[in-house]
Protein backbone atom coordinates (compact mmCIF):
# COMPACT_ATOMS: atom_id res chain seq x y z
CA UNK A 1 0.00 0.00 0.00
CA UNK A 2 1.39 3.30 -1.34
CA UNK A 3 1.70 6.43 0.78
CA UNK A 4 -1.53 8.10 -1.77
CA UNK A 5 -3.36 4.78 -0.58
CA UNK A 6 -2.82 5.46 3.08
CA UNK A 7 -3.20 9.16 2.56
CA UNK A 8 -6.70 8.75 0.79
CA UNK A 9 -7.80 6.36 3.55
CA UNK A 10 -7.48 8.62 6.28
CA UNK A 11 -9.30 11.24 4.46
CA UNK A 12 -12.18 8.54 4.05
CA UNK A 13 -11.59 8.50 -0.12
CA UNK A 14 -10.26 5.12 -1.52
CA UNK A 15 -7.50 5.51 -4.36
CA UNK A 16 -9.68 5.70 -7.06
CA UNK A 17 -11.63 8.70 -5.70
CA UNK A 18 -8.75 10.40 -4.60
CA UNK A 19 -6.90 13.44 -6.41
CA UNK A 20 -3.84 14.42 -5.22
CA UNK A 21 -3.44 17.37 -6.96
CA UNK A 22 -6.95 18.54 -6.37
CA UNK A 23 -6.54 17.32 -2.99
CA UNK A 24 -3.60 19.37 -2.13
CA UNK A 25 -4.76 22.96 -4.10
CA UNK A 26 -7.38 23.05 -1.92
CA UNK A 27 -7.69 26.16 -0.52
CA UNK A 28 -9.19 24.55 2.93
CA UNK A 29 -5.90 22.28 3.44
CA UNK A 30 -3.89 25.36 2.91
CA UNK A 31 -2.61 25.28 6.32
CA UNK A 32 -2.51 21.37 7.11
CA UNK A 33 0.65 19.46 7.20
CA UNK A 34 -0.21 15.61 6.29
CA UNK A 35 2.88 13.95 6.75
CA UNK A 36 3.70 15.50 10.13
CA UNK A 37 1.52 16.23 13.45
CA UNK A 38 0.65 19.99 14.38
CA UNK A 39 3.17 21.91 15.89
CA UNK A 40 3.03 24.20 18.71
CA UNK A 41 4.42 26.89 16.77
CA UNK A 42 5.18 27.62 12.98
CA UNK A 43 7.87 30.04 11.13
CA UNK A 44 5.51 31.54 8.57
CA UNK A 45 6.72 33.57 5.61
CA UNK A 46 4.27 36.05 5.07
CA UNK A 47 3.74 39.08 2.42
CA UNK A 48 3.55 42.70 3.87
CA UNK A 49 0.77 44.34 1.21
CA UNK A 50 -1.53 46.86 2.77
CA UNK A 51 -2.19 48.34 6.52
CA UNK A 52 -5.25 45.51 7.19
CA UNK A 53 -1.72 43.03 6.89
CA UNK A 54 -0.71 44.25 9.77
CA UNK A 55 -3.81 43.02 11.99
CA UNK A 56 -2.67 39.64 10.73
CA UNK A 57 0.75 40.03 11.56
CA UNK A 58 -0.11 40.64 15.57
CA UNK A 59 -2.53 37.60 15.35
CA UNK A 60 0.46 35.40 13.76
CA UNK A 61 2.51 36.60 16.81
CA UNK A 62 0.29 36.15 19.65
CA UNK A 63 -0.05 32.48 18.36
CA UNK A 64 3.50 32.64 18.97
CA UNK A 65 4.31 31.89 14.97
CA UNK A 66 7.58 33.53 14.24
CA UNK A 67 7.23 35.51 10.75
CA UNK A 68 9.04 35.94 7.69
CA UNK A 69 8.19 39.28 6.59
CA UNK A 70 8.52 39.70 2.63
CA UNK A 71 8.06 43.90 2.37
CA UNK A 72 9.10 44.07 -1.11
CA UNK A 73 5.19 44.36 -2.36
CA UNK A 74 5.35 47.64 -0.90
CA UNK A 75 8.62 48.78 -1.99
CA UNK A 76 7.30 51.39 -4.80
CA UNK A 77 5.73 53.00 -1.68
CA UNK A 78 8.38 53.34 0.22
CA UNK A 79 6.69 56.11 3.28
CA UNK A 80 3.80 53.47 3.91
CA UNK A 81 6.51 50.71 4.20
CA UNK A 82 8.50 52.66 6.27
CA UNK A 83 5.43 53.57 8.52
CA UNK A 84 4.19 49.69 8.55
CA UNK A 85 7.45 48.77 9.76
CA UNK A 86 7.25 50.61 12.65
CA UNK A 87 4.24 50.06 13.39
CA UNK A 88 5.33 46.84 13.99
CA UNK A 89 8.49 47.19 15.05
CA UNK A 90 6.38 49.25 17.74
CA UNK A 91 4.19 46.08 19.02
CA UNK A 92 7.32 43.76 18.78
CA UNK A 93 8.52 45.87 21.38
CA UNK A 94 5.66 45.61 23.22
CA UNK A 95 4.96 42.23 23.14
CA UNK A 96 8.52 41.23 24.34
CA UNK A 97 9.27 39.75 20.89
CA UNK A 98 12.06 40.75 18.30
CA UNK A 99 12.66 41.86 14.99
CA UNK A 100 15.76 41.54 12.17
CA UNK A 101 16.55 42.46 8.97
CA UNK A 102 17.34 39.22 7.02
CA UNK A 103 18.16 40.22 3.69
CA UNK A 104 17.86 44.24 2.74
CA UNK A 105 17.65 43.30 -1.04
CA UNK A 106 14.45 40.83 -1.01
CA UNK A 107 12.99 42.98 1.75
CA UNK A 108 12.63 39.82 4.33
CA UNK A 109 12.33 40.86 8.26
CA UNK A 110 11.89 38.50 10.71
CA UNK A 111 9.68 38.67 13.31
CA UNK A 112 9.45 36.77 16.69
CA UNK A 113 6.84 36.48 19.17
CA UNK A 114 6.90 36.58 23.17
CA UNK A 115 10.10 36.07 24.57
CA UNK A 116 11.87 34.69 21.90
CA UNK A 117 14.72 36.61 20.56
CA UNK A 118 16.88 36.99 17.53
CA UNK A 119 21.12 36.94 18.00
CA UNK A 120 22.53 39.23 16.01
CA UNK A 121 26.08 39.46 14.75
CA UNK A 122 27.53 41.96 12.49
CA UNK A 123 30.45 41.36 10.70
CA UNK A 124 33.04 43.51 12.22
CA UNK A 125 34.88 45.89 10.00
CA UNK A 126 37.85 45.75 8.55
């Protein structure tokens, strides 16, 4: 018995019923892991596009997800980026949590929630 076999079983569908493509482009399994049980907490990428984003962002946090913030959507307006940012950088504060810059060029920031923090080393000049 294949792993599609045991995979269709325990969602009730034989083989023949079953399609995995289908099955996984469903926008209702979006978040669901098959293979593995549910963690306690996730690292999350996540795409910064407009202010109701950052509602989600302090939801993702208090469920103690740490984030991997992709800003580049917003980086032909570069004031409300720039006032998003510290808006969260604001509640990470807050919160207890952390925030980094991961890579300046693809605009990714990572966020932590409640008491977990980020070490960071700069490379020392030269």
């Amino acid at each position: 018995m294949g792993l599609f076999d045991k995979l269709g079983k325990s969602l009730g569908a034989s083989s023949k019923d079953l399609n995995i493509e289908e099955y996984m482009n469903a926008a209702e399994i979006e978040d669901v892991d098959v293979l593995n049980e549910p963690a306690d907490f996730y690292v999350k990428p996540f795409e910064l596009q407009e202010e109701s984003d950052l509602q989600k962002v302090e939801e993702e946090l208090q469920k103690k997800n740490i984030l991997l913030l992709n800003v580049m959507a917003l980086s032909k307006r570069p004031n409300t980026r720039d006032s998003m940012i510290n808006t969260i950088k604001e509640y990470v504060q807050k919160i207890n949590g952390d925030i980094a810059i991961l890579d300046r060029e693809k605009g990714i920031i990572m966020l932590t929630p409640t008491k977990v923090k980020i070490v960071k080393n700069r490379k020392a000049k030269q």
